[in-house]
C-alpha atoms as a PDB file:
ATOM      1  CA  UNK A   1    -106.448  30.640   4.180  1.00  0.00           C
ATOM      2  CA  UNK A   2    -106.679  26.889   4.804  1.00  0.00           C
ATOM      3  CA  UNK A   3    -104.144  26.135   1.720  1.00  0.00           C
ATOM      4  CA  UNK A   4    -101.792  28.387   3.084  1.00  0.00           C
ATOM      5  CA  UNK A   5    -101.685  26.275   6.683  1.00  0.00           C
ATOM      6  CA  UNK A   6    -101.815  23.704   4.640  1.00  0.00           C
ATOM      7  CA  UNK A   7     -98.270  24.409   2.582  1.00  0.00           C
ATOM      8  CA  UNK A   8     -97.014  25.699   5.896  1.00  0.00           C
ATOM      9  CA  UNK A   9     -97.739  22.508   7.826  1.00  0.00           C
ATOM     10  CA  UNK A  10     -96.417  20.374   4.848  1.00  0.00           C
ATOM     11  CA  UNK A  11     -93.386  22.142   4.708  1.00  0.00           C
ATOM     12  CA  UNK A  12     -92.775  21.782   8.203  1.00  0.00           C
ATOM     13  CA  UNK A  13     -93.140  18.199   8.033  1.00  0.00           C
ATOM     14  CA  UNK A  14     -90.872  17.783   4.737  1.00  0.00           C
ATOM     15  CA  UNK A  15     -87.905  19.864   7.318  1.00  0.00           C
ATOM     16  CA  UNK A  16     -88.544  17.722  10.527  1.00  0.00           C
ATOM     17  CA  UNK A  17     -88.216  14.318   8.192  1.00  0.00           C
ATOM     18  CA  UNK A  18     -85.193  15.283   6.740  1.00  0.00           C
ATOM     19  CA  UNK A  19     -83.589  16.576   9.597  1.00  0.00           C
ATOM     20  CA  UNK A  20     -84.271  13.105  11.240  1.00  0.00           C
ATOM     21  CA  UNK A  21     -82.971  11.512   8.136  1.00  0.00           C
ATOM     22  CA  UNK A  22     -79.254  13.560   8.278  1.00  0.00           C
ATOM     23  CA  UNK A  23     -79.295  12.473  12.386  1.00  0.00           C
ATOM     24  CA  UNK A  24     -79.296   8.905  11.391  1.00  0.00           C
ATOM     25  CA  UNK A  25     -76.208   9.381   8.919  1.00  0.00           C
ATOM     26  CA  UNK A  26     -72.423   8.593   9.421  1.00  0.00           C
ATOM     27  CA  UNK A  27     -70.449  11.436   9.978  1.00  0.00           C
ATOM     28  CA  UNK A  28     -67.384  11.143   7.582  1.00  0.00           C
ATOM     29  CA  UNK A  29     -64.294  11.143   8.571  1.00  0.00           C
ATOM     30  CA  UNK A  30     -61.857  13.925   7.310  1.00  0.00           C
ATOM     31  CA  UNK A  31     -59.239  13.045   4.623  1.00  0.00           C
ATOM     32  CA  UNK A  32     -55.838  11.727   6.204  1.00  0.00           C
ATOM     33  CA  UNK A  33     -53.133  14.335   6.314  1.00  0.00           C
ATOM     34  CA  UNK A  34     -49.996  13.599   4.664  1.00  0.00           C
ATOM     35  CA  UNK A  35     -47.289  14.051   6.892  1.00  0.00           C
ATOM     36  CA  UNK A  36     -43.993  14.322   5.256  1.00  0.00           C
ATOM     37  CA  UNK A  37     -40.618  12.233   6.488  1.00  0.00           C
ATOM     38  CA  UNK A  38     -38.297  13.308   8.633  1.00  0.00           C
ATOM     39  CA  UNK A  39     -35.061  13.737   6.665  1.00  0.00           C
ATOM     40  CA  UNK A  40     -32.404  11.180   7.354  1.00  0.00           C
ATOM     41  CA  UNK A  41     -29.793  11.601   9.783  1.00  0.00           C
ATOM     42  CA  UNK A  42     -26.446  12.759   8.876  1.00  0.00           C
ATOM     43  CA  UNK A  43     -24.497   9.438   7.374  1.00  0.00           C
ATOM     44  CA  UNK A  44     -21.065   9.073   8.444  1.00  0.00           C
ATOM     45  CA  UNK A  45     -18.840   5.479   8.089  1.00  0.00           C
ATOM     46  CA  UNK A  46     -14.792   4.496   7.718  1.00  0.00           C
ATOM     47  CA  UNK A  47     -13.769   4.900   4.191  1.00  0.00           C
ATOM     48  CA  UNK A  48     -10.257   3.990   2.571  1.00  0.00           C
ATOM     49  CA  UNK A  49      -8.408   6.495   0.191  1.00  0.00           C
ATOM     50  CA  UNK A  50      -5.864   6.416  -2.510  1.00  0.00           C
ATOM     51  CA  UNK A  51      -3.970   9.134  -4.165  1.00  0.00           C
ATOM     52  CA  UNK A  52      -1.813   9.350  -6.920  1.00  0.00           C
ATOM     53  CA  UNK A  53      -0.243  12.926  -8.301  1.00  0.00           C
ATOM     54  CA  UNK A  54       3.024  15.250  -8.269  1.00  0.00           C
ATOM     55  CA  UNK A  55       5.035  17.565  -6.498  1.00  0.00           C
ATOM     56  CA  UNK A  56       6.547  20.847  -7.254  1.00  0.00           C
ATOM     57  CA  UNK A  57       9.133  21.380  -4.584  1.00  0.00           C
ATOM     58  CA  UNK A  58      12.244  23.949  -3.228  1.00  0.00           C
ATOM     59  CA  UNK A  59      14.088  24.308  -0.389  1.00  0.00           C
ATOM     60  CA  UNK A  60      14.708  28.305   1.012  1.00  0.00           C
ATOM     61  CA  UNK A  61      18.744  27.369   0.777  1.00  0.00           C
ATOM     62  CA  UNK A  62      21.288  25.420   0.882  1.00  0.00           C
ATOM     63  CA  UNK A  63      23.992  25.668   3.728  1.00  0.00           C
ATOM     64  CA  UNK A  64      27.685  23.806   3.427  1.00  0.00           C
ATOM     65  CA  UNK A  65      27.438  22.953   7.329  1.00  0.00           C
ATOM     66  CA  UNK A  66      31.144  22.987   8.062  1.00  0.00           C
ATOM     67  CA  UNK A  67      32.417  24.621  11.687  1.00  0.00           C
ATOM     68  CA  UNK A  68      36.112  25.663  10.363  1.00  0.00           C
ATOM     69  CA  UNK A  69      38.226  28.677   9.359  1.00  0.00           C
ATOM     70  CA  UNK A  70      36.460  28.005   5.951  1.00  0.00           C
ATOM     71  CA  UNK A  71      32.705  28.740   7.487  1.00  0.00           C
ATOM     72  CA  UNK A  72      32.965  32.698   6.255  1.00  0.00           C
ATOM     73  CA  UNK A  73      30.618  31.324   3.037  1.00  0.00           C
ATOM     74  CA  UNK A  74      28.868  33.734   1.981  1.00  0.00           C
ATOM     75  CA  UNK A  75      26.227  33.478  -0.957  1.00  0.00           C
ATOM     76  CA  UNK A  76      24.973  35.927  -2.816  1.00  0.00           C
ATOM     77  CA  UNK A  77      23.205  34.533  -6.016  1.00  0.00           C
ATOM     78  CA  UNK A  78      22.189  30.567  -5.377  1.00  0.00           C
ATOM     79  CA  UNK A  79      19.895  28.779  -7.431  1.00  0.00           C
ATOM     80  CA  UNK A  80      18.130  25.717  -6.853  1.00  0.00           C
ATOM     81  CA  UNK A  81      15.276  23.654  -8.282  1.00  0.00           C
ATOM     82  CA  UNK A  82      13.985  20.257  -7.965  1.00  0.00           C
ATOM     83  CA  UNK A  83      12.158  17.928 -11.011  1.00  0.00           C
ATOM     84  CA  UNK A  84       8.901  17.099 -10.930  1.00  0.00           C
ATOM     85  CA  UNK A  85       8.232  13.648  -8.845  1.00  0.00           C
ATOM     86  CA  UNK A  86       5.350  11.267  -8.066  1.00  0.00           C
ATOM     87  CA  UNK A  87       3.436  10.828  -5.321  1.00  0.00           C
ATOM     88  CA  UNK A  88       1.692   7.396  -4.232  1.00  0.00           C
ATOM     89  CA  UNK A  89      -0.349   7.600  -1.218  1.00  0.00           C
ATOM     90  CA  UNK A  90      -3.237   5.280   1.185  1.00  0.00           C
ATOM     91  CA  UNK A  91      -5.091   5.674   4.122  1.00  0.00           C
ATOM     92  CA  UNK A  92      -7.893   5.287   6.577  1.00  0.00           C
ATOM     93  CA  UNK A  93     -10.784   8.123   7.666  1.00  0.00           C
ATOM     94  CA  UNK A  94     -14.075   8.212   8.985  1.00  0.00           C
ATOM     95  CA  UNK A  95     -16.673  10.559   8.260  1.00  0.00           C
ATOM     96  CA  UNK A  96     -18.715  11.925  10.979  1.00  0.00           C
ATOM     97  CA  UNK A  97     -21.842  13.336   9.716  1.00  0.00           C
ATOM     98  CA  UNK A  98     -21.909  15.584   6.282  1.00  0.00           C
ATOM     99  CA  UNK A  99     -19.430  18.424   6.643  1.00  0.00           C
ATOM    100  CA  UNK A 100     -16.560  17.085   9.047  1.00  0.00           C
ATOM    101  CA  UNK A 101     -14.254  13.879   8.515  1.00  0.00           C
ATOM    102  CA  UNK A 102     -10.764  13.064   9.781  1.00  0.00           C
ATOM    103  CA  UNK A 103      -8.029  10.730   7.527  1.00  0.00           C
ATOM    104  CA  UNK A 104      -4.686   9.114   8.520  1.00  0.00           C
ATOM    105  CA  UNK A 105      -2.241   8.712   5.174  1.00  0.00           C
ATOM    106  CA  UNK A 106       0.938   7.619   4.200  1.00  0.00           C
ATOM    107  CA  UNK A 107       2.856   8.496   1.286  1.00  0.00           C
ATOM    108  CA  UNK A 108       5.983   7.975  -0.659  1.00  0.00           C
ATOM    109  CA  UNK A 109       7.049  10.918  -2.764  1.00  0.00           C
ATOM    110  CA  UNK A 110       9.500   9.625  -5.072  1.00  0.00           C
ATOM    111  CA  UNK A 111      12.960  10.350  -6.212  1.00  0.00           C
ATOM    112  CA  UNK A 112      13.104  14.088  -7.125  1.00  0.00           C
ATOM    113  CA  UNK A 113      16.038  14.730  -9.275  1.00  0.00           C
ATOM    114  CA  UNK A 114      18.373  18.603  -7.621  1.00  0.00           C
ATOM    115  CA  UNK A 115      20.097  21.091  -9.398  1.00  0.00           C
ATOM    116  CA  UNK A 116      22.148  23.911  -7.833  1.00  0.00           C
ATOM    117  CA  UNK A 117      24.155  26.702  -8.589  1.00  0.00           C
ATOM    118  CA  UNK A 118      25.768  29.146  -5.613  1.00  0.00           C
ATOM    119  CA  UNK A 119      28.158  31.743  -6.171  1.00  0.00           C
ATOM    120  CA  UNK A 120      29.893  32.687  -3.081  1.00  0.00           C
ATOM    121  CA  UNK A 121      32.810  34.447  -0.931  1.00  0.00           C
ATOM    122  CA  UNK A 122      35.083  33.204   1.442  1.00  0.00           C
ATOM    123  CA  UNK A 123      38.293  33.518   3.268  1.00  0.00           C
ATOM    124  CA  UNK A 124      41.004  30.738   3.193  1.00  0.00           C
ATOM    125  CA  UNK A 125      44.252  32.454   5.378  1.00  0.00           C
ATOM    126  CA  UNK A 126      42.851  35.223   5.432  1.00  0.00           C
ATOM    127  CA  UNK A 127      42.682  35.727   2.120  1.00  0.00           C
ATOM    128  CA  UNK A 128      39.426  36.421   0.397  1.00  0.00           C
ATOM    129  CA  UNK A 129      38.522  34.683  -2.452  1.00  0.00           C
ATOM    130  CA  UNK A 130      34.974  34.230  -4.898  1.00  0.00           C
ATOM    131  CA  UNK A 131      34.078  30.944  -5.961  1.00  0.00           C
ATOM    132  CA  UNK A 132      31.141  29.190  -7.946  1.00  0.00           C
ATOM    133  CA  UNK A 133      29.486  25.548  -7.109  1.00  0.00           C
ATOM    134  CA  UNK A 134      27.494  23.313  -9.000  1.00  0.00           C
ATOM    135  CA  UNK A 135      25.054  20.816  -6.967  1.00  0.00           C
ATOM    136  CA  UNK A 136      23.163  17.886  -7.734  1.00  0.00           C
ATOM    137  CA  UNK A 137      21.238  14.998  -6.063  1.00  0.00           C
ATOM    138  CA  UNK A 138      18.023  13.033  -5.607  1.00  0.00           C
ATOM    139  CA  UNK A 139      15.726  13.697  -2.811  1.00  0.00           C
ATOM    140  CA  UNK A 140      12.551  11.717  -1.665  1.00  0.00           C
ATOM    141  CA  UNK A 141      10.546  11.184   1.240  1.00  0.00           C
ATOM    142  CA  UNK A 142       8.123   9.452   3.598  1.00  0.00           C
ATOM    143  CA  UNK A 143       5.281  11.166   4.742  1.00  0.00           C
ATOM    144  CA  UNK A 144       2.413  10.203   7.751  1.00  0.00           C
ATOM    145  CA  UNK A 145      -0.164  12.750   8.245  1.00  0.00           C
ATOM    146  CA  UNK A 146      -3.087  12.979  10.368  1.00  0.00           C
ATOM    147  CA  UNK A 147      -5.997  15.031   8.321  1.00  0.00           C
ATOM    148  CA  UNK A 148      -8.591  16.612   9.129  1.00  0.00           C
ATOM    149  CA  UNK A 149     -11.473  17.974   7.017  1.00  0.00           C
ATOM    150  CA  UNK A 150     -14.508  20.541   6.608  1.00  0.00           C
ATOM    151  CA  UNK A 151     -16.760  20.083   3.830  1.00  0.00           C
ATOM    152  CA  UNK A 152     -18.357  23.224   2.626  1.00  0.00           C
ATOM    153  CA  UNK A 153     -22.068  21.836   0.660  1.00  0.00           C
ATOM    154  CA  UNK A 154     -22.769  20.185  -2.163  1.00  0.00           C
ATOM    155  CA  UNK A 155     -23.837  21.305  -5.585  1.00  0.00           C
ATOM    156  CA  UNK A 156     -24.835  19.214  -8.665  1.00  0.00           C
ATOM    157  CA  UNK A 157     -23.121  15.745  -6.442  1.00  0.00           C
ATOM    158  CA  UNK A 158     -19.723  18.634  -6.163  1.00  0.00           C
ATOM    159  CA  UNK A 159     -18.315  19.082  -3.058  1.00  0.00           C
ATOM    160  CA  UNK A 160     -16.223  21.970  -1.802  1.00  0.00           C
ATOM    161  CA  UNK A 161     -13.328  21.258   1.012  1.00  0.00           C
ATOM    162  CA  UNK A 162     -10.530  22.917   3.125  1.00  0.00           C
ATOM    163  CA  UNK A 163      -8.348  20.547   5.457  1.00  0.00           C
ATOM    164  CA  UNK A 164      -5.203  20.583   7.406  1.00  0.00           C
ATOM    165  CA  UNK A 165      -2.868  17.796   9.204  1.00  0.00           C
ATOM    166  CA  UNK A 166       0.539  17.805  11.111  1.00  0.00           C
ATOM    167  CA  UNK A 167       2.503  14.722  11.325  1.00  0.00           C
ATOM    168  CA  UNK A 168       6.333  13.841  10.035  1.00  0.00           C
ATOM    169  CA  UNK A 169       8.552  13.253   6.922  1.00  0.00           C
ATOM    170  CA  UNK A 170      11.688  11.333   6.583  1.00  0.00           C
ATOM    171  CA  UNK A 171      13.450  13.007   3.839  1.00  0.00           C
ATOM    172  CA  UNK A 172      16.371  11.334   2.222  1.00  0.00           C
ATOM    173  CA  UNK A 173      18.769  13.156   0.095  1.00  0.00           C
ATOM    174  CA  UNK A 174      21.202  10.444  -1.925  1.00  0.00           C
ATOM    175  CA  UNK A 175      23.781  10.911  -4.827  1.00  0.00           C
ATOM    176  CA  UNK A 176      24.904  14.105  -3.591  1.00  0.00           C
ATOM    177  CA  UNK A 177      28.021  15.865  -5.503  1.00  0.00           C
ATOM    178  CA  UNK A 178      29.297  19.409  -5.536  1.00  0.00           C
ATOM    179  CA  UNK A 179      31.849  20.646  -8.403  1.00  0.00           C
ATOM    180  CA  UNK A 180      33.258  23.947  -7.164  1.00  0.00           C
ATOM    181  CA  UNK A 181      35.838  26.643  -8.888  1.00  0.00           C
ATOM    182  CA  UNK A 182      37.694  29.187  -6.507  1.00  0.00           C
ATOM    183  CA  UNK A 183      39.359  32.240  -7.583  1.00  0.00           C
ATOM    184  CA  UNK A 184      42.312  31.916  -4.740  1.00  0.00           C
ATOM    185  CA  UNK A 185      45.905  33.776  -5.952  1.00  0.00           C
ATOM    186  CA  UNK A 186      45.717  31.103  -8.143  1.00  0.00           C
ATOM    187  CA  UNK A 187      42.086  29.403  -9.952  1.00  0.00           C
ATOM    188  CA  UNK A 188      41.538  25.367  -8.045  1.00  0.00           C
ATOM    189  CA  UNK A 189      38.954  23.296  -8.990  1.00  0.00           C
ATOM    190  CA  UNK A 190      37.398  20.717  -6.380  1.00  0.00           C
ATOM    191  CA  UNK A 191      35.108  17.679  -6.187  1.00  0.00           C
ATOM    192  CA  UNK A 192      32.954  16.029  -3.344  1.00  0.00           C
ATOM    193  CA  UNK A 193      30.560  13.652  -3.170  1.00  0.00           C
ATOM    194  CA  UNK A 194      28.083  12.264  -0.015  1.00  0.00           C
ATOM    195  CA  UNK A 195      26.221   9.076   0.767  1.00  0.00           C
ATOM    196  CA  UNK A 196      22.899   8.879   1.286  1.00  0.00           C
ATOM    197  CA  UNK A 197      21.338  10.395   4.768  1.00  0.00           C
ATOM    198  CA  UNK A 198      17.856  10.288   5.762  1.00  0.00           C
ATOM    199  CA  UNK A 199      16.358  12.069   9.201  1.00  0.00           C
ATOM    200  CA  UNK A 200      12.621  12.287  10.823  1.00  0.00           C
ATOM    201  CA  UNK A 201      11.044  16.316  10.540  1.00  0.00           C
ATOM    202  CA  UNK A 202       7.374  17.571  11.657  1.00  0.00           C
ATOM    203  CA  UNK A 203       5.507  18.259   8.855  1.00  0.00           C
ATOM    204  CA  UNK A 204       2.330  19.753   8.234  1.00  0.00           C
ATOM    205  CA  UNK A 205      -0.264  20.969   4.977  1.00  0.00           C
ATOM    206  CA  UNK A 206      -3.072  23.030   3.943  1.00  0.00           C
ATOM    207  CA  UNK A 207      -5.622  21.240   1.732  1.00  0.00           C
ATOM    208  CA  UNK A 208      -8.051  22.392  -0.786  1.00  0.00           C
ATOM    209  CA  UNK A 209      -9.928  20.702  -3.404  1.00  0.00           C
ATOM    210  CA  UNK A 210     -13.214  19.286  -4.918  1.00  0.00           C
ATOM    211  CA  UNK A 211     -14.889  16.221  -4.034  1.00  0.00           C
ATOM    212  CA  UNK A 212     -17.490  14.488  -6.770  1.00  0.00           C
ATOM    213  CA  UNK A 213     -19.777  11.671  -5.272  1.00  0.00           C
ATOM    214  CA  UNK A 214     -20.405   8.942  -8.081  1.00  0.00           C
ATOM    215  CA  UNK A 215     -22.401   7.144  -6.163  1.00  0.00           C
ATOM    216  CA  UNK A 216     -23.112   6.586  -2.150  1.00  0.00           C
ATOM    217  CA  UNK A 217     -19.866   4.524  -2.297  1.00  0.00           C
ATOM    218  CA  UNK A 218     -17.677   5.941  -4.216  1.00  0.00           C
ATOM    219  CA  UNK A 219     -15.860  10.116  -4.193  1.00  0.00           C
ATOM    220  CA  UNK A 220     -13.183  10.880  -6.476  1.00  0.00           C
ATOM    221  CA  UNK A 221     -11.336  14.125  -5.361  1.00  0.00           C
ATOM    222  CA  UNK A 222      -9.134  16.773  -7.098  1.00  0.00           C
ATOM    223  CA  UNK A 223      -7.022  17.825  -4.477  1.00  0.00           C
ATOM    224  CA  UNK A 224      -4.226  20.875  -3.777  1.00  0.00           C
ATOM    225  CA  UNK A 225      -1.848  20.338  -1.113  1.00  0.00           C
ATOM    226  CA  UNK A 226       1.222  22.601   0.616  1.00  0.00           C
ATOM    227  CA  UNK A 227       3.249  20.969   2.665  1.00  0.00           C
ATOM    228  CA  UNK A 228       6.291  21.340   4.423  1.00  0.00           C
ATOM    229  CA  UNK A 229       8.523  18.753   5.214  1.00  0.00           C
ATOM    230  CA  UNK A 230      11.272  20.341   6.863  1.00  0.00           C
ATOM    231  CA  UNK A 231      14.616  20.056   6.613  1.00  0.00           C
ATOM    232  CA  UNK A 232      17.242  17.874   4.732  1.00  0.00           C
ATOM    233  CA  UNK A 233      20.567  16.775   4.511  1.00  0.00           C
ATOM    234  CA  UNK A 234      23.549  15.082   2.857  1.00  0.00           C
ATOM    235  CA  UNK A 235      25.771  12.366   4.127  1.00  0.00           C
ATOM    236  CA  UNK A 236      29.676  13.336   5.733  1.00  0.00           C
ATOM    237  CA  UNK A 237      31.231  14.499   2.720  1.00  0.00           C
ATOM    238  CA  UNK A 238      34.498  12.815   0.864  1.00  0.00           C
ATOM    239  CA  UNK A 239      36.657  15.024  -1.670  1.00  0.00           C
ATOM    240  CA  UNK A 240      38.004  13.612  -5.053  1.00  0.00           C
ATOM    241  CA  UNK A 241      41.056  11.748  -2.982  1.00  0.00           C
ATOM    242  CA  UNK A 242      38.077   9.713  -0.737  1.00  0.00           C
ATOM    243  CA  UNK A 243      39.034  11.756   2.544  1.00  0.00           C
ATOM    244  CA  UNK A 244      36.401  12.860   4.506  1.00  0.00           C
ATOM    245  CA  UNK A 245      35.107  16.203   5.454  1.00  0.00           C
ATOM    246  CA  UNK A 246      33.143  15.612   8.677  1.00  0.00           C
ATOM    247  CA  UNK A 247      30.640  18.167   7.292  1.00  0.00           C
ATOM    248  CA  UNK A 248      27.509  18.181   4.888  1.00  0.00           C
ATOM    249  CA  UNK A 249      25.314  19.588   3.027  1.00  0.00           C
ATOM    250  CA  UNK A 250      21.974  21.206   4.738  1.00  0.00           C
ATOM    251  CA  UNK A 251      18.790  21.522   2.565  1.00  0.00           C
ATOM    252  CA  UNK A 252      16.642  24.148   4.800  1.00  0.00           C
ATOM    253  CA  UNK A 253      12.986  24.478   4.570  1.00  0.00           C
ATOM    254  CA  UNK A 254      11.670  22.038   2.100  1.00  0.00           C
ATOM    255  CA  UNK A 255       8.462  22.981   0.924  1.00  0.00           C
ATOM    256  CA  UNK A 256       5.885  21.759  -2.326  1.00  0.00           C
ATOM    257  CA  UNK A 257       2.993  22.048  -3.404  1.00  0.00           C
ATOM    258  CA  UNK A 258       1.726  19.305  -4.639  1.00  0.00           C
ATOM    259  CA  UNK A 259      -1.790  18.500  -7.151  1.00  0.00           C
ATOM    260  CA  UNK A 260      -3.467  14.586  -6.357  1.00  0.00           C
ATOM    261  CA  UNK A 261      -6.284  12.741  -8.066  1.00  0.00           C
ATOM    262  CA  UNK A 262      -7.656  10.915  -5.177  1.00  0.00           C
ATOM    263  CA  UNK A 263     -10.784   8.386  -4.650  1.00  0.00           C
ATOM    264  CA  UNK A 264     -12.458   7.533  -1.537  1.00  0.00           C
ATOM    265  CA  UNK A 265     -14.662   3.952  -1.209  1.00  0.00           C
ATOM    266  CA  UNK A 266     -16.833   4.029   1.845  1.00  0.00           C
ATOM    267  CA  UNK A 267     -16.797   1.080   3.770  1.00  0.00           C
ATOM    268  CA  UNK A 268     -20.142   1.738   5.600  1.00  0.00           C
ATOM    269  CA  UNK A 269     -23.516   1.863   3.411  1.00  0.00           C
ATOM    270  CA  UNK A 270     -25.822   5.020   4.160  1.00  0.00           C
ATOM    271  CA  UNK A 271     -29.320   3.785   5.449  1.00  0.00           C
ATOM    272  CA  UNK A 272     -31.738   2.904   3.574  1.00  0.00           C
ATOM    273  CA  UNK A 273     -35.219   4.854   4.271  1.00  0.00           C
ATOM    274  CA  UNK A 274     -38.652   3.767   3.191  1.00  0.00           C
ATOM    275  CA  UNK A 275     -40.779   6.040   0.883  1.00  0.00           C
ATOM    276  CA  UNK A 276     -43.546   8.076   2.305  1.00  0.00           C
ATOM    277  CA  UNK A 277     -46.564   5.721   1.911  1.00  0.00           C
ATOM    278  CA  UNK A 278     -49.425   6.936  -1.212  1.00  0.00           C
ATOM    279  CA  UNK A 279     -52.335   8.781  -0.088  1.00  0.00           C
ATOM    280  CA  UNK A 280     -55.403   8.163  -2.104  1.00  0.00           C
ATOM    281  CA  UNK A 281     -58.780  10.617  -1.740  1.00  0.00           C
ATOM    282  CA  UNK A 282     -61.715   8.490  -1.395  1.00  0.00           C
END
């Protein structure tokens, strides 16, 4: 019986003593916890643009704008169609955070070589006739559009975008000449000609296209474009003898639709945010 108090009371002693021991001990402190960034604020910043690319243009008709007893014109199988041209363009945007930015740009469409044909009926003294023309010229333009954007994500460093912007064209139609044959009691041939004549028009487009970020500087884009310019029209009109007409030539509804290789420098550098710090377990 005595060697069994004497276990229990040893026991007792070894728990106390280590007990004691444990109270005198640091308590550690728990592991840090890693705390992930925040993620960076939308970047936005003024960028410059350039495009270069080509149109693909018509007009809805073409309309001899004279107010006389020969105005009964009446067409009933016109053709037109325009050669391809280039287009140059520049401007100045600023992005404001990842999916909206806003451009103002300025391009010259160049010289777009015309071809018509109209066949037609009219009255000359009362007398009705049928008649054929055959139309060339050159047509080009200035246009200043104010853009704005939505971009739609990116995949892979590809964005996704829809845009629209109003603003004017000056459209200039030079070199203008119209060969014509009329079947009158008897067949005449005719000849005119017309100076150059420019005039101001609202314009506006629809844009689509693709966006690819080479680096945070630097987007080239692969843009689709309609636009409509407006209307056009010829200078007064001389016939082969150099008299004048007082009339012209009205090019209505000028539309194209146009493809551009673009590229986009930022002129603002995104921020620059430190890496999460290393967390080592002790």
């Amino acid at each position: 019986m005595r060697s069994v108090k004497s276990l229990l009371a040893a026991g007792a002693a070894t728990l106390i003593s280590s007990m004691a021991f444990a109270a005198d001990m640091p308590i550690a402190a728990p592991p840090p916890m890693y705390a992930p960034p925040a993620p960076p604020a939308d970047f936005g910043g003024w960028y410059l643009r350039g495009d270069i690319g080509f149109s693909n243009q018509k007009t809805s008709d073409l309309h001899y704008g004279r107010e006389s007893a020969y105005s009964q014109l009446t067409s009933f199988d016109q053709k037109t169609s325009f050669d391809t041209a280039g287009i140059y363009g520049l401007g100045v945007g600023y992005r404001f955070n990842n999916w909206f930015r806003a451009d103002v740009t300025g391009q010259y469409r160049g010289n777009s070589n015309f071809k018509g044909t109209d066949r037609f009926t009219g009255t000359a003294g009362g007398v009705a006739y049928n008649g054929i023309d055959n139309y060339s010229a050159s047509k080009s333009e200035w246009l200043v559009l104010a853009n704005a954007y939505v971009d739609l994500g990116t995949w892979w460093c590809i964005t996704p975008f829809i845009g629209a912007g109003v603003g004017g064209a000056r459209v200039s139609i030079a070199n203008f000449s119209d060969t014509g044959t009329n079947s009158l009691p008897f067949t005449t041939t005719s000849f005119a000609t017309a100076p150059t004549s420019s005039k101001w028009n609202f314009a506006w487009a629809a844009h689509a296209g693709l966006a690819y970020k080479v680096n945070p500087n630097l987007v080239l884009e692969l843009a689709y474009s309609y636009v409509d310019l407006g209307p056009g029209q010829t200078g007064i009109l001389s016939d082969y003898t150099g008299a004048t007409t007082n009339n012209v030539f009205k090019f209505k509804d000028i539309t194209s639709h146009d493809l551009k290789l673009g590229v986009r420098w930022n002129l603002d550098s995104p921020p620059v945010y430190a890496p999460p710090p290393l967390v080592t377990k002790g």
